[in-house]
Protein backbone atom coordinates (compact mmCIF):
# COMPACT_ATOMS: atom_id res chain seq x y z
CA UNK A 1 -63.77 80.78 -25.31
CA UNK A 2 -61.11 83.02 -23.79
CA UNK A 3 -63.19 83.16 -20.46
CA UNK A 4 -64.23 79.50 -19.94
CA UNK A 5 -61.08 78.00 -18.10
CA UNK A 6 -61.56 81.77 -16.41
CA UNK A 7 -65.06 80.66 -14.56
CA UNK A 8 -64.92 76.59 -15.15
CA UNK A 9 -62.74 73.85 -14.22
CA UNK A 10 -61.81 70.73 -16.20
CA UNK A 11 -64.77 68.63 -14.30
CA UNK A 12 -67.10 71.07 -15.57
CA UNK A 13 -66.09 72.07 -19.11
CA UNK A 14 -66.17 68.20 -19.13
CA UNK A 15 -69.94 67.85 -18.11
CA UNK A 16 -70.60 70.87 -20.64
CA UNK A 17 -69.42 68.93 -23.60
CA UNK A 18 -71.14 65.54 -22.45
CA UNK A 19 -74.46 67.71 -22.00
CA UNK A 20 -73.95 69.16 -25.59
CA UNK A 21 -73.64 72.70 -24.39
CA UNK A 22 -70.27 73.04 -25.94
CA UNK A 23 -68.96 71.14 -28.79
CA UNK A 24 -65.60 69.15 -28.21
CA UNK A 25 -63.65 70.25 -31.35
CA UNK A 26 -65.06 74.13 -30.99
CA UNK A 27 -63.73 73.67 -27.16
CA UNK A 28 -60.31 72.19 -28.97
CA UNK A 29 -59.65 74.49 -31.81
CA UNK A 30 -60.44 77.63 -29.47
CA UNK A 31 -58.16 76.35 -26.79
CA UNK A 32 -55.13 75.74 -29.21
CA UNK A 33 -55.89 79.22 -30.65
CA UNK A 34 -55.67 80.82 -26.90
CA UNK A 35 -52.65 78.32 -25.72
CA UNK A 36 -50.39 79.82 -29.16
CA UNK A 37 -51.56 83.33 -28.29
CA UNK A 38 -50.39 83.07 -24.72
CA UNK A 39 -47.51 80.84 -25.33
CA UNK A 40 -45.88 83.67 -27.64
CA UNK A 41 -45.39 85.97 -23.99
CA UNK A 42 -45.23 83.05 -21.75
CA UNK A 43 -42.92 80.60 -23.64
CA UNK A 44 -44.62 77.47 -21.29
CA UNK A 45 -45.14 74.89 -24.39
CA UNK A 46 -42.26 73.16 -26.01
CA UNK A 47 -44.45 71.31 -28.67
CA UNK A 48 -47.98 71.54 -30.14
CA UNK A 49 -50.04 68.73 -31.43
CA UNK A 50 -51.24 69.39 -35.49
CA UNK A 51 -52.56 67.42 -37.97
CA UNK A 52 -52.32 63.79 -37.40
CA UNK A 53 -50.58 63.49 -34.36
CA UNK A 54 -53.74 65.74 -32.97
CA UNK A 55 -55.97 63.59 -34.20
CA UNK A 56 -54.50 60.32 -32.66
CA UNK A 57 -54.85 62.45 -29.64
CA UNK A 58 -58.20 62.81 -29.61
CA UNK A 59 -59.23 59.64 -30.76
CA UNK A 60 -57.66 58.13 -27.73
CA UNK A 61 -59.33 59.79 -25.24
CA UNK A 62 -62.03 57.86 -23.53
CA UNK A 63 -65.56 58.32 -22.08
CA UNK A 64 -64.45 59.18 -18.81
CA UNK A 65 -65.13 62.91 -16.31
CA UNK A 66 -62.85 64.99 -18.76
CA UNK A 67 -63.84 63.61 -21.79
CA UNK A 68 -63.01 66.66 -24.70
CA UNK A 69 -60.90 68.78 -22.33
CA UNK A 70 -57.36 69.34 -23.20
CA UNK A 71 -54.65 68.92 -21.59
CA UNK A 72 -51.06 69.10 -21.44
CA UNK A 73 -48.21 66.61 -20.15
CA UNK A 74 -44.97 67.54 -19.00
CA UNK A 75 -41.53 66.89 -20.92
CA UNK A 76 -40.78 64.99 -18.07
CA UNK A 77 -41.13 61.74 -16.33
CA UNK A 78 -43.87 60.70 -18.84
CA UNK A 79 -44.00 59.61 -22.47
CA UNK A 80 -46.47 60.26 -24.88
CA UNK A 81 -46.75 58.00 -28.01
CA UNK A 82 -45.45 59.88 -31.06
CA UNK A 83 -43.40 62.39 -29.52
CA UNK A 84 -39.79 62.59 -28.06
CA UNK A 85 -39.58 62.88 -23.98
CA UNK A 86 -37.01 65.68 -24.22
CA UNK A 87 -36.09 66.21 -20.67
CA UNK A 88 -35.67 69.85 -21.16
CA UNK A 89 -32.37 69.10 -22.81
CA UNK A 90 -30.54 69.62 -26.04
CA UNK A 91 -28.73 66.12 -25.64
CA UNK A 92 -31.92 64.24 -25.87
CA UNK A 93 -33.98 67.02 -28.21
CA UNK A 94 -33.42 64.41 -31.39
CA UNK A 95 -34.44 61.40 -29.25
CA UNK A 96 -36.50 58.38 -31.10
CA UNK A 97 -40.42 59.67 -30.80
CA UNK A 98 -41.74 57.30 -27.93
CA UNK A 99 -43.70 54.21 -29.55
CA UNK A 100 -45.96 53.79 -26.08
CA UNK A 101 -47.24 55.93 -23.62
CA UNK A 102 -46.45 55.60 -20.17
CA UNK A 103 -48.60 54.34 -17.42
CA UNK A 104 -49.99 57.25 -16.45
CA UNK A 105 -50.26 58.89 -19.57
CA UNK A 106 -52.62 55.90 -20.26
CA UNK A 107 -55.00 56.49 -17.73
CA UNK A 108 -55.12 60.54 -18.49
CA UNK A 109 -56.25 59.47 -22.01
CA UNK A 110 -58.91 56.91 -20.36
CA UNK A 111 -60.41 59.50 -18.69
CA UNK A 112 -60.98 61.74 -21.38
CA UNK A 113 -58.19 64.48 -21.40
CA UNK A 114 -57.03 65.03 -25.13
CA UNK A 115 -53.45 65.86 -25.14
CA UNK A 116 -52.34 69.00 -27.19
CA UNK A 117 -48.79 69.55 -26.18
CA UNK A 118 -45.73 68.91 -23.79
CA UNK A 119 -44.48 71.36 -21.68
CA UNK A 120 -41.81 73.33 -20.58
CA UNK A 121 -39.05 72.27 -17.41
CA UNK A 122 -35.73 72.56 -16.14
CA UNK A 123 -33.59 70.53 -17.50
CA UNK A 124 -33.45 66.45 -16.22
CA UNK A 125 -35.84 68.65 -13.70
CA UNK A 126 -32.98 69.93 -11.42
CA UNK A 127 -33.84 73.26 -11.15
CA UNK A 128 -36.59 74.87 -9.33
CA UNK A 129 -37.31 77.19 -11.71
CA UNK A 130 -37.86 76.86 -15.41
CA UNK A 131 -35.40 78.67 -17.52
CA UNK A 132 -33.24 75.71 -19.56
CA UNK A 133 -30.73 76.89 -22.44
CA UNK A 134 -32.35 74.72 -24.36
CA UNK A 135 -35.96 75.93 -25.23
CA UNK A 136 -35.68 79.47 -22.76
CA UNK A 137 -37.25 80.88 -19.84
CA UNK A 138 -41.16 80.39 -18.79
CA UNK A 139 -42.17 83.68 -17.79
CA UNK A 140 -44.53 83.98 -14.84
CA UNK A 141 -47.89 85.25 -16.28
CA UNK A 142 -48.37 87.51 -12.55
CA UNK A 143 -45.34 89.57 -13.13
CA UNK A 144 -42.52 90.28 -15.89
CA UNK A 145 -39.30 89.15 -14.82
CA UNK A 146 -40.42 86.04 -12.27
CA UNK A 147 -40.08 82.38 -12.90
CA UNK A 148 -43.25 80.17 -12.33
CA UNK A 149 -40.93 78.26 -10.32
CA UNK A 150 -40.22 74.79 -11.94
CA UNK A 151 -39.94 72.33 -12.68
CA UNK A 152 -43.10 71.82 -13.85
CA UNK A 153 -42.89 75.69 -14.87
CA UNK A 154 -44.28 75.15 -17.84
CA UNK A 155 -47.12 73.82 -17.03
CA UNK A 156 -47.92 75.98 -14.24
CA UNK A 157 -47.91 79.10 -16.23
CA UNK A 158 -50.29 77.73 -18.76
CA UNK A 159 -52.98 77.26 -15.84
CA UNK A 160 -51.89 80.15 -14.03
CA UNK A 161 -52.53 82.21 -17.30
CA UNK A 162 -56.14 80.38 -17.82
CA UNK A 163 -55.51 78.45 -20.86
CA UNK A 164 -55.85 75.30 -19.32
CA UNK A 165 -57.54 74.17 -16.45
CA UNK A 166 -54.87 71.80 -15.64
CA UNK A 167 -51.96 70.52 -16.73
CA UNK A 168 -49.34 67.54 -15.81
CA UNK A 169 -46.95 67.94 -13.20
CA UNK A 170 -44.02 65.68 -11.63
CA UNK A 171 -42.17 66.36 -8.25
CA UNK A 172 -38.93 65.05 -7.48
CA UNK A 173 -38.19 67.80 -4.43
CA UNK A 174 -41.00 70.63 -4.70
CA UNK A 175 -41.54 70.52 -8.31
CA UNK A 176 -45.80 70.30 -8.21
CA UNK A 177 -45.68 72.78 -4.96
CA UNK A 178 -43.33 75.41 -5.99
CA UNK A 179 -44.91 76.33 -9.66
CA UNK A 180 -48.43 75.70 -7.73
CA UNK A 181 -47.08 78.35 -4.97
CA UNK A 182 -45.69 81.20 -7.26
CA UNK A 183 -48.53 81.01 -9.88
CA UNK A 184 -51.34 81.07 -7.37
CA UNK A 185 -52.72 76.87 -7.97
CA UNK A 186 -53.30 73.97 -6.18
CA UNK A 187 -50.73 71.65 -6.24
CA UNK A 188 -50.53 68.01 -4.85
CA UNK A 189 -47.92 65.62 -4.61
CA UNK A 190 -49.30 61.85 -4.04
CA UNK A 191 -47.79 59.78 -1.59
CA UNK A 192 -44.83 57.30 -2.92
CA UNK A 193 -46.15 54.58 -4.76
CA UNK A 194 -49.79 55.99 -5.33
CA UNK A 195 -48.97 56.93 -9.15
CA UNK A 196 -47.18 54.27 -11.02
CA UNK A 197 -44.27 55.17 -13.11
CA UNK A 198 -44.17 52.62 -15.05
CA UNK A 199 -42.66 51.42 -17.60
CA UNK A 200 -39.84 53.56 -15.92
CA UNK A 201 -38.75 52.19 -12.57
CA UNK A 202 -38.48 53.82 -8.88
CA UNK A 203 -37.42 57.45 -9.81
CA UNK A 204 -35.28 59.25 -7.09
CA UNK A 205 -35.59 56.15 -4.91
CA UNK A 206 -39.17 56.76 -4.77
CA UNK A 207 -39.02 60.47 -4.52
CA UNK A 208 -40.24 61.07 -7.33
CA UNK A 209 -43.87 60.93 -8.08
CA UNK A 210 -46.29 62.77 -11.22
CA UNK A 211 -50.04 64.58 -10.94
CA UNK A 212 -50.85 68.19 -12.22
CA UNK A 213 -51.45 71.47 -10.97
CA UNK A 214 -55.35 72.88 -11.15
CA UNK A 215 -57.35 75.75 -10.77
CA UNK A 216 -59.70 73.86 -8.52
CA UNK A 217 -59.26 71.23 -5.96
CA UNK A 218 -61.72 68.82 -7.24
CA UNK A 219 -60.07 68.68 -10.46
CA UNK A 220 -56.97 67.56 -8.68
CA UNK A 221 -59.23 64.77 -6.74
CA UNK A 222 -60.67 63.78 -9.66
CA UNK A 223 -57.10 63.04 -12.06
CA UNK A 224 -55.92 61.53 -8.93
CA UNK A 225 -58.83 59.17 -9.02
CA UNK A 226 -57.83 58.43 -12.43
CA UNK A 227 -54.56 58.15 -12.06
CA UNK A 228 -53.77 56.28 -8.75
CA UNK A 229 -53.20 52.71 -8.95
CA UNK A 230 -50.51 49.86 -9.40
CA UNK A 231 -49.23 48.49 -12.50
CA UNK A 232 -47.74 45.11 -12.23
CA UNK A 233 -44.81 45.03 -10.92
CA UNK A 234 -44.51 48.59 -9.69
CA UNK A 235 -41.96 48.65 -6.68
CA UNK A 236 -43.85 50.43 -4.34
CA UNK A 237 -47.55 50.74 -3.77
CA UNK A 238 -49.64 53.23 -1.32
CA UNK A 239 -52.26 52.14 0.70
CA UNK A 240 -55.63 51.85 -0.29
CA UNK A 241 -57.69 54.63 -0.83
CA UNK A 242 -61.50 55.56 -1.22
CA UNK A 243 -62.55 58.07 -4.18
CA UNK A 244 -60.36 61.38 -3.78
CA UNK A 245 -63.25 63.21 -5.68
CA UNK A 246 -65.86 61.93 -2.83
CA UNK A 247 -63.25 63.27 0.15
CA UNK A 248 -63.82 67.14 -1.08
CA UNK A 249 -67.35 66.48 -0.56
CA UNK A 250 -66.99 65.59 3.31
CA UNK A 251 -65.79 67.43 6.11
CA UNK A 252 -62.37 66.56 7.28
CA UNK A 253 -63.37 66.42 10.82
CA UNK A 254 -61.64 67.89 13.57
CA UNK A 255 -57.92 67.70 12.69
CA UNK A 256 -54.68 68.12 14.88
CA UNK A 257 -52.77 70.48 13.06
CA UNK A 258 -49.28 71.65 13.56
CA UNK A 259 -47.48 74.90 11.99
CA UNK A 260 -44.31 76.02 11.47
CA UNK A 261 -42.85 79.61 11.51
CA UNK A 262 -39.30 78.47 10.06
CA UNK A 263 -37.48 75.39 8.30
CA UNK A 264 -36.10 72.92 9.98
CA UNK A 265 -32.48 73.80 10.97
CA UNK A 266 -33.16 76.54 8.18
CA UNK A 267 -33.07 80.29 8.61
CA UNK A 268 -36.11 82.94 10.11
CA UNK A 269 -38.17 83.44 7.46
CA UNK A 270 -39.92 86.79 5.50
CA UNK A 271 -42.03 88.38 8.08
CA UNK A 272 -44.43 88.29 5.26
CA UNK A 273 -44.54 84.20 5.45
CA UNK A 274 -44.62 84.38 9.18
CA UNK A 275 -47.87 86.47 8.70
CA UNK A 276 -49.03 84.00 6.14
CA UNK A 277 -48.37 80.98 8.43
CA UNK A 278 -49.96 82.34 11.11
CA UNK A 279 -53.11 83.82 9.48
CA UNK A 280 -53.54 80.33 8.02
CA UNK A 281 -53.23 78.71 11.15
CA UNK A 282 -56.25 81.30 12.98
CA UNK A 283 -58.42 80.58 10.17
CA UNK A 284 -57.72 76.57 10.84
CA UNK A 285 -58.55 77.17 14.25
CA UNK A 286 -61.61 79.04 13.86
CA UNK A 287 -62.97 75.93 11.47
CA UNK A 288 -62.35 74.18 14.12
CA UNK A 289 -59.39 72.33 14.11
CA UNK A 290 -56.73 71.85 17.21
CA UNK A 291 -53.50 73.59 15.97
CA UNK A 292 -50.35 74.56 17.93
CA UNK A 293 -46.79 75.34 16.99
CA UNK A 294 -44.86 72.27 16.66
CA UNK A 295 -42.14 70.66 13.62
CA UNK A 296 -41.11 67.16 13.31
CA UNK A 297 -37.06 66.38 14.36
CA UNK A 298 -35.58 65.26 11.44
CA UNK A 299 -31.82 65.85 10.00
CA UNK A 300 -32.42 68.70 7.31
CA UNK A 301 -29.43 68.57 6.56
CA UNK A 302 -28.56 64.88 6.05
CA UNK A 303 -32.01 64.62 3.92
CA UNK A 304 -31.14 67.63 1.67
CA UNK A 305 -27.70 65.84 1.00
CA UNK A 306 -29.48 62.24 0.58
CA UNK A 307 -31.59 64.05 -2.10
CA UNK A 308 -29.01 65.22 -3.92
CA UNK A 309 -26.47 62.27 -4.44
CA UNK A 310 -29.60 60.04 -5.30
CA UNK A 311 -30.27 63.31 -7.68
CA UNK A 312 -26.91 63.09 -9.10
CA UNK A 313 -26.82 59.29 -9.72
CA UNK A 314 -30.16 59.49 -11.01
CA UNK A 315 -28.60 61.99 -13.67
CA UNK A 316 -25.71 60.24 -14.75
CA UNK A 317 -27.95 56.73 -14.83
CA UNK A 318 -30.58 58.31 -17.08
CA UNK A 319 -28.16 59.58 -19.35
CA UNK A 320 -26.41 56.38 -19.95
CA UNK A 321 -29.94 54.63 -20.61
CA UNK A 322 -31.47 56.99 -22.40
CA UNK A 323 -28.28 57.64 -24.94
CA UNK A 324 -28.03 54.04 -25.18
CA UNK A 325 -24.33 55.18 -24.51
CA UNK A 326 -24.14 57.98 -26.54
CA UNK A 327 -22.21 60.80 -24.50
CA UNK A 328 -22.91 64.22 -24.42
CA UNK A 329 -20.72 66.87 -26.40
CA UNK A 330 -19.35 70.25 -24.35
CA UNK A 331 -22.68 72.13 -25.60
CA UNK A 332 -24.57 69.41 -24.94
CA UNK A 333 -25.86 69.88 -21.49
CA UNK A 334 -25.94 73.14 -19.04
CA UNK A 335 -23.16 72.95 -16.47
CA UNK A 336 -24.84 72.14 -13.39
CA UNK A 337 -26.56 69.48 -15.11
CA UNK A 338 -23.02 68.14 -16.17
CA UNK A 339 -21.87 68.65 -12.52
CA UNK A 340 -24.15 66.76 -11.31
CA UNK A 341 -24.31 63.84 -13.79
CA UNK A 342 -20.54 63.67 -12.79
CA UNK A 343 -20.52 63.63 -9.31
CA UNK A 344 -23.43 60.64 -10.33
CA UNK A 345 -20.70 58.88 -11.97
CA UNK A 346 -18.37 58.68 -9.06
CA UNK A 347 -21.39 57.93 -6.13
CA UNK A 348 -20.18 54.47 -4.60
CA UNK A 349 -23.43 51.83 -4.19
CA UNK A 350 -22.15 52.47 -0.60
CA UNK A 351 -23.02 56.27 -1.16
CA UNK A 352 -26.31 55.70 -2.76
CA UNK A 353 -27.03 53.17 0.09
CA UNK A 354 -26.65 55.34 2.96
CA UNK A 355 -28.63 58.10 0.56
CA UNK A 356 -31.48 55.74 0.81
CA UNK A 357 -31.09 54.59 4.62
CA UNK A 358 -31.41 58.37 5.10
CA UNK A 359 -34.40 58.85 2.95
CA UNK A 360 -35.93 55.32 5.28
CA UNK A 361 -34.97 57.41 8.44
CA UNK A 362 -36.55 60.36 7.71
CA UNK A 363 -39.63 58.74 6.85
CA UNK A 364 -39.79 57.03 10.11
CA UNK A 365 -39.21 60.26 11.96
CA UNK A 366 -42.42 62.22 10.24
CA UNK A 367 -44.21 58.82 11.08
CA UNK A 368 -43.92 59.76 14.58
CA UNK A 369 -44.60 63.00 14.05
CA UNK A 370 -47.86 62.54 12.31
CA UNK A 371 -49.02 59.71 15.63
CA UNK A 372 -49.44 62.97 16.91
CA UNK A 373 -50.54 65.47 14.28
CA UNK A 374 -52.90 64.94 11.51
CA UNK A 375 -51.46 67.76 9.40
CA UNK A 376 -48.11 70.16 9.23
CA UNK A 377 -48.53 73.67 8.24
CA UNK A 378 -45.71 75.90 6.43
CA UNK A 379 -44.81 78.35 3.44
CA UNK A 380 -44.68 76.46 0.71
CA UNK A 381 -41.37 78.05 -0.41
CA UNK A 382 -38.81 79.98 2.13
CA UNK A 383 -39.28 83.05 0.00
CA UNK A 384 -42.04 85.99 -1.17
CA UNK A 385 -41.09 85.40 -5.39
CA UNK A 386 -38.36 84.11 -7.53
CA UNK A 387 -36.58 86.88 -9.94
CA UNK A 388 -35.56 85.05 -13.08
CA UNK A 389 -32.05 84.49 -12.87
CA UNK A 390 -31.94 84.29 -9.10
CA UNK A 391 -31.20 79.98 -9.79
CA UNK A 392 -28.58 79.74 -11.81
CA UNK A 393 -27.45 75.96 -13.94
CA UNK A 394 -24.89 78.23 -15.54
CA UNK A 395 -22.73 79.25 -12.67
CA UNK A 396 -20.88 77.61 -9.93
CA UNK A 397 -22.16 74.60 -7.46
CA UNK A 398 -22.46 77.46 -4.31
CA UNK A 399 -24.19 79.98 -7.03
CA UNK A 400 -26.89 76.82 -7.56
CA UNK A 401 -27.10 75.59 -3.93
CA UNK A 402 -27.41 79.28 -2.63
CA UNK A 403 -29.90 79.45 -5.11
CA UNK A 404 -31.59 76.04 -4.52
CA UNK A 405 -32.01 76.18 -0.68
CA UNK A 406 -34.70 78.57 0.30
CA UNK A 407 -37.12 76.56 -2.76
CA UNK A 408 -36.80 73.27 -1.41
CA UNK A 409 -36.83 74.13 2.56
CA UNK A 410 -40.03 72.84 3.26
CA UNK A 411 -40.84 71.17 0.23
CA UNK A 412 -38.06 68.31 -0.11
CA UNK A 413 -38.47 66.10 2.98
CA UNK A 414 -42.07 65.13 1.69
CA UNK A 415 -40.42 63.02 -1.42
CA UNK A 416 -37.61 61.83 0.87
CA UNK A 417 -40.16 60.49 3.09
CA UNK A 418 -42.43 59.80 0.57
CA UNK A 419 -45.69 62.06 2.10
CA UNK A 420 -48.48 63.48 0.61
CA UNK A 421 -48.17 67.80 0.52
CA UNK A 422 -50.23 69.97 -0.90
CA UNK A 423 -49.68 74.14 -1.65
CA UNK A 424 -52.62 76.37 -1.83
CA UNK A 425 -52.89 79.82 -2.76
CA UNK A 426 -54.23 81.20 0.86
CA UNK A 427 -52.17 84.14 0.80
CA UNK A 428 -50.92 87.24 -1.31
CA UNK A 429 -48.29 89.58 -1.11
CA UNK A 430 -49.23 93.73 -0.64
CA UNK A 431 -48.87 94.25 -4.35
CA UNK A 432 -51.40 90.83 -4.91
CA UNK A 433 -49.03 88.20 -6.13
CA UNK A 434 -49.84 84.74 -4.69
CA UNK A 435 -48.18 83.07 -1.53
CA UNK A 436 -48.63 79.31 -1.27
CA UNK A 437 -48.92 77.38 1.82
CA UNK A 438 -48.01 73.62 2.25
CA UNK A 439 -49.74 71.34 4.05
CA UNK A 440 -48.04 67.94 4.64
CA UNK A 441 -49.80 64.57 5.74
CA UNK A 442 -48.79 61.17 6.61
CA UNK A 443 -48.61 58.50 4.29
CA UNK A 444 -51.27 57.79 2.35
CA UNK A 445 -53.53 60.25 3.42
CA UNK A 446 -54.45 62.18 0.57
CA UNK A 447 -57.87 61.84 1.01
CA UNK A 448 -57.95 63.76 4.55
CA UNK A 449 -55.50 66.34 2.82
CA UNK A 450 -58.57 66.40 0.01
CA UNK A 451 -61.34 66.93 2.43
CA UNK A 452 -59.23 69.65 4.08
CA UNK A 453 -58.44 71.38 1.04
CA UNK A 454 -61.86 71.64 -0.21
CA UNK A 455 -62.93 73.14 3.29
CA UNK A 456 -60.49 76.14 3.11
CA UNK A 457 -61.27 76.22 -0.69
CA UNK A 458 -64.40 76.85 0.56
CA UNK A 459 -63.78 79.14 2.84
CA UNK A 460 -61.31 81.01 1.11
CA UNK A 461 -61.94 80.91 -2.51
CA UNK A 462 -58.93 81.57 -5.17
CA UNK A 463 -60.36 80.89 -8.65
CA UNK A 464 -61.35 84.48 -9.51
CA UNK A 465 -58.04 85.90 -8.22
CA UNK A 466 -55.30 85.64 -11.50
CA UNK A 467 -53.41 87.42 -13.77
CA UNK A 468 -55.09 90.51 -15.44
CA UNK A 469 -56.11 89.12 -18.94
CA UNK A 470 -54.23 85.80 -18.67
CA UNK A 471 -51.12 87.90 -19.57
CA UNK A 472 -47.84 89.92 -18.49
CA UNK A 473 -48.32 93.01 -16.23
């Protein structure tokens, strides 16, 4: 059992069990056994499902292409009936136990994934990395003394380490990408509107979206499958799409692909990303795609500050709904999060407004870009690793920003524009950690990103590169 998620994905540990090769509750009872074993070095799940709670959990899970496999879901941006939504936060750790599950959290059920825990994040998910007072650090499974990245941390880790084959993610500014770049996984982040958030309503002003991270990219296509679609009501919708699954199964064609040696506006970057970048971007070419260096024109700047006041009001909105005006006490919340949920309090509606017109800018802007290119190649992150520590929601705003900047650099302007991205593990460092590469796409094109994801999956194969043994070196 400790080598299954090792040489299988979810799709086909899902087509053992329907064959009767492998029994659903031996596959359940052996993964909880592995996912406490690992969880004691990797700290990655807040909560485990027992008794009846576990049950319930497995009764709901449908007939559908992971039916048996378990799964994990975030403690973020999705509620699952029976258990608190935590937010990574000691103010909201005694919350009510949600009596529904979310939208989403629906359709994972309906197609089969039994859900065993919640995992670890950032708290209120402002942090790219996943180290909240409340609940510790997630260690990153390739090396002692990294992060995973975060905010879906938690999650990533568990996947990274092989005790899942996927787990649930959410992005709000990198938060799929990142923890998919630094632990070596795929990592896709839908286009606005093409997961529904409901009952909750817009997140972020639409930045904000949910998926998973995966050892393989057909598990990704597949959840997404299951996933996408509107629930009534839902403010935004993305266009409509084929079968995600079916796109890894055709060729993307001969795509116009751009790259990118440095941010926008942002800094030069690692030598060791340049080389990443532009080995990537020979290996598109000799598949046969047109690529040349080129970057959309966008305000960096402008977006990055967008993102954060509609951030910050986000944070002080969500705390006065979900406290049902309860207020927090001085050890109630780190003090970044507290910064920020009080510059949310004093954010004008003329503030937010202009936030958003930015965000609506932006979008237009990579629309033009992508009339011309099909895709938009980068490092997934502006940096090689992330030392624990190195963010800091404990220190001062410049500590956090300084911090923050080189995480989000390429990752950001997809949810402000509301794009599909992708990271991929393409790349490694000398002493074999992973580097991730993003690939952006216009709106509503996740099935081309699909079909060109499978082809350098392919063609460059990840699975059987991970952490010795699943645990710390």
């Amino acid at each position: 059992m400790d080598d299954l998620f090792a040489s299988h994905d979810a799709l086909a540990v899902g087509q053992l069990i329907k064959t009767g090769k492998l029994g659903a509750r031996e596959l359940l009872n052996g993964t909880l056994a592995r996912l406490r074993a690992l969880n004691q070095s990797l700290n990655a799940i807040t909560d485990f499902y027992d008794g009846p709670l576990l049950e319930k959990s497995v009764a709901m899970a449908g007939k559908g292409p992971f039916a048996g496999v378990p799964f994990v879901v975030k403690q973020l941006m999705a509620d699952c009936a029976g258990t608190p939504t935590t937010l990574g936060s000691r103010f909201f750790a005694s919350q009510p136990v949600a009596v529904a599950d979310s939208a989403a959290v629906a359709r994972m059920r309906r197609a089969g994934l039994v859900i065993v825990g919640r995992t670890n994040t950032s708290e209120f998910g402002l942090a790219p990395t996943t180290e909240p007072a409340f609940g510790g650090a997630t260690l990153n499974p390739w090396r002692r003394g990294l992060s995973p990245g975060g905010s879906s941390g938690g999650s990533a880790a568990v996947v990274a380490a092989r005790g899942l084959p996927m787990a649930h993610a959410t992005d709000g500014g990198g938060s799929i990408r990142i923890p998919a770049a630094l632990c070596g996984l795929f990592g896709l982040k839908p286009s606005r509107g093409r997961v529904s958030l409901a009952p909750i309503g817009e997140t972020l002003a639409g930045a904000g979206t949910q998926h998973c991270v995966s050892i393989s990219v057909r598990d990704s296509a597949a959840l997404l499958d299951a996933l996408a679609g509107r629930e009534p009501g839902d403010p935004y919708t993305a266009p409509a799409a084929g079968s995600f699954l079916a796109a890894t199964q055709r060729a993307p064609g001969r795509l116009r692909v751009a790259f990118m040696r440095k941010p926008v506006g942002g800094a030069p970057l690692d030598a060791v990303l340049v080389a990443a970048v532009e080995r990537t971007a020979n290996l598109l070419e000799g598949l046969g795609h047109q690529v040349e260096e080129a970057a959309p024109d966008y305000d960096a700047t402008a977006s990055g500050e967008a993102l954060g006041t509609i951030m910050a009001a986000n944070t002080w909105t969500n705390i006065q709904i979900r406290a049902n005006g309860r207020m927090p006490g001085p050890e109630d919340l780190e003090p970044m999060t507290r910064q920020a949920a009080e510059q949310g309090r004093r954010i004008g509606a003329h503030d937010y407004i202009r936030a958003v017109q930015t965000f609506h800018r932006t979008g237009r802007q990579l629309g033009a870009f992508f009339e011309r290119h099909d895709v938009l190649l980068s490092p997934t992150i502006a940096r090689v690793s992330l030392p624990l520590g190195d963010v800091r929601m404990d220190g001062s705003s410049e500590q956090y920003q300084q911090g923050l900047a080189p995480m989000v650099a390429f990752t950001s302007v997809c949810n402000a524009a509301g794009v599909p991205a992708m990271s991929m593990p393409l790349a490694w460092s000398e002493d074999g950690r992973p580097i991730g590469l993003q690939f952006m796409g216009r709106f509503g094109a996740e099935e081309m990103l699909f079909s060109l994801a499978a082809e350098l999956e392919r063609t460059q194969p990840w699975r059987d590169r991970k952490p010795a043994g699943g645990a710390l070196a």
